[in-house]
C-alpha atoms as a PDB file:
ATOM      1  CA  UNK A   1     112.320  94.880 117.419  1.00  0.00           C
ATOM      2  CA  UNK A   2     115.311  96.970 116.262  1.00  0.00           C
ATOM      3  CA  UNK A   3     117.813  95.541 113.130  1.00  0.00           C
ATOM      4  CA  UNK A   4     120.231  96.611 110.751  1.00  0.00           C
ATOM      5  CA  UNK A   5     118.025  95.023 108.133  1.00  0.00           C
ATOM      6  CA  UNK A   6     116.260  97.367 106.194  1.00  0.00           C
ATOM      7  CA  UNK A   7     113.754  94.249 104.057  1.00  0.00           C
ATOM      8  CA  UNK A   8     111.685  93.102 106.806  1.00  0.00           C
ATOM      9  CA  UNK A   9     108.507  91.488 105.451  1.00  0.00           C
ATOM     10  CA  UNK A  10     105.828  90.340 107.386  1.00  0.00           C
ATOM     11  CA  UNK A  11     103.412  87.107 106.493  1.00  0.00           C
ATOM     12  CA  UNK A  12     101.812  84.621 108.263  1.00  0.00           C
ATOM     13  CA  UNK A  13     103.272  81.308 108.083  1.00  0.00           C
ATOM     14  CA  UNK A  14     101.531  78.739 105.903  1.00  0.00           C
ATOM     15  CA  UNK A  15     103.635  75.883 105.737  1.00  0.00           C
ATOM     16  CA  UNK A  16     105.992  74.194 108.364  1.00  0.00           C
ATOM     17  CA  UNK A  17     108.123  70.975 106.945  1.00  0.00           C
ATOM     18  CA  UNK A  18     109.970  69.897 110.247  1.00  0.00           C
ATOM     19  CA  UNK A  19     113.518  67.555 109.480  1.00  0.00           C
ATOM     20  CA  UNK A  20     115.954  66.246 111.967  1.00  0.00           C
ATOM     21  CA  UNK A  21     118.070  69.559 111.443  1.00  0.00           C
ATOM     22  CA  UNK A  22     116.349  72.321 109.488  1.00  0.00           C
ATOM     23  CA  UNK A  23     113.055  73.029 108.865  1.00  0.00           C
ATOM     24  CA  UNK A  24     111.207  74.703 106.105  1.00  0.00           C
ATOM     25  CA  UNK A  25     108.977  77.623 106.588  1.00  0.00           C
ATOM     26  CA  UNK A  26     107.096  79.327 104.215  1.00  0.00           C
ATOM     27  CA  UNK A  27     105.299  82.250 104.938  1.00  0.00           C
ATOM     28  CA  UNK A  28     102.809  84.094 102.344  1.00  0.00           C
ATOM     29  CA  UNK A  29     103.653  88.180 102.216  1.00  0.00           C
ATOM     30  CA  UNK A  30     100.905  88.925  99.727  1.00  0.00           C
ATOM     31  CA  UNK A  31      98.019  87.116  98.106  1.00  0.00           C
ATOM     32  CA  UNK A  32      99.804  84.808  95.429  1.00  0.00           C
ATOM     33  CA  UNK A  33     103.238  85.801  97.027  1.00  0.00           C
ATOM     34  CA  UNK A  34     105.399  83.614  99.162  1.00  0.00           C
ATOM     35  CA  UNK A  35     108.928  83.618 100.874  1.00  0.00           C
ATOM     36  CA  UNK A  36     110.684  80.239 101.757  1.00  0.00           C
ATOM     37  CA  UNK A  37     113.401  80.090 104.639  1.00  0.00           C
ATOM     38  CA  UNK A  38     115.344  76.927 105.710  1.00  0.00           C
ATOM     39  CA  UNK A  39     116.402  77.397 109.710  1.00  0.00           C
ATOM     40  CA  UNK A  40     117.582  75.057 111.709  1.00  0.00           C
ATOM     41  CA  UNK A  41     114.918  72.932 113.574  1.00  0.00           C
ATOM     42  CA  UNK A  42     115.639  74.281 117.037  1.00  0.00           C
ATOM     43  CA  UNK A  43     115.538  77.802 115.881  1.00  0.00           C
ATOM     44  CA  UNK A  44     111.677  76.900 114.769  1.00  0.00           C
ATOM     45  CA  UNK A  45     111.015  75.565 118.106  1.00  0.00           C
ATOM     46  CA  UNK A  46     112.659  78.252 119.919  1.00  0.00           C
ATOM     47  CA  UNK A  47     110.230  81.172 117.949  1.00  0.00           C
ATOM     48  CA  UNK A  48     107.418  78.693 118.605  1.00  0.00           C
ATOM     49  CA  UNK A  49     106.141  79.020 114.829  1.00  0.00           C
ATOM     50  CA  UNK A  50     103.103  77.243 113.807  1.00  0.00           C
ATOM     51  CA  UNK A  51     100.946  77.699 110.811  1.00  0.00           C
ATOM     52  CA  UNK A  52      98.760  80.795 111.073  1.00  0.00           C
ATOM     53  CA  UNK A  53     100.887  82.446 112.985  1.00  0.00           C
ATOM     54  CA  UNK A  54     102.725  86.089 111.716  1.00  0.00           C
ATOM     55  CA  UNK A  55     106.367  86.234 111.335  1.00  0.00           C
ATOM     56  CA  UNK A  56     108.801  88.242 109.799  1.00  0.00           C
ATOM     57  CA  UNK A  57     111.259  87.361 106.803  1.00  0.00           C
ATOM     58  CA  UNK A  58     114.100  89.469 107.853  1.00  0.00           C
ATOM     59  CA  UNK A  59     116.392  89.733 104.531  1.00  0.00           C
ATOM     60  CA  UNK A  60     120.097  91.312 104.500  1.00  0.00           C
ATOM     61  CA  UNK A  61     122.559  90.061 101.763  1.00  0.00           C
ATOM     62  CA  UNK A  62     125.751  91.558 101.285  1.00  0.00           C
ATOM     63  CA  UNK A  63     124.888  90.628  97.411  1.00  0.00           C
ATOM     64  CA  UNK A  64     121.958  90.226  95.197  1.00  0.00           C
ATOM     65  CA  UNK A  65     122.401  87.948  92.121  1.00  0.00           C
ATOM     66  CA  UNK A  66     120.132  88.275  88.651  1.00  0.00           C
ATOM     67  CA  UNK A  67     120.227  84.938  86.009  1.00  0.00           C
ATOM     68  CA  UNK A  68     118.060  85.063  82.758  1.00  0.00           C
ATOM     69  CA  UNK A  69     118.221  82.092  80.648  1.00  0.00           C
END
């Protein structure tokens, strides 16, 4: 796998919430650390994820944004 991204993390998925159109994965990076991704519910069936299984959070943002209370 070749990309443009340079913040690819990989996890293993631990939590699949399947909708009608997007579906929420959450993979854990680290012990105690966790990335969420919402993709569209055909996209999840079309990588074939299921819990257990490693995956990559693939992370390019034209813009990063900081809020403090």
């Amino acid at each position: 796998m070749k990309l443009s991204a340079r913040n690819i993390i990989k996890g293993k998925v631990i939590s699949i919430k399947k909708g009608p159109v997007s579906t929420t994965i959450t993979l854990q990076v680290a012990p105690g650390i966790e990335i969420t991704s919402s993709i569209t519910s055909e996209a999840a069936k079309e990588l074939k994820l299921a819990k257990g299984k490693p995956a990559y959070a693939v992370i390019k943002a034209s813009s990063v944004l900081l809020a403090v209370d």
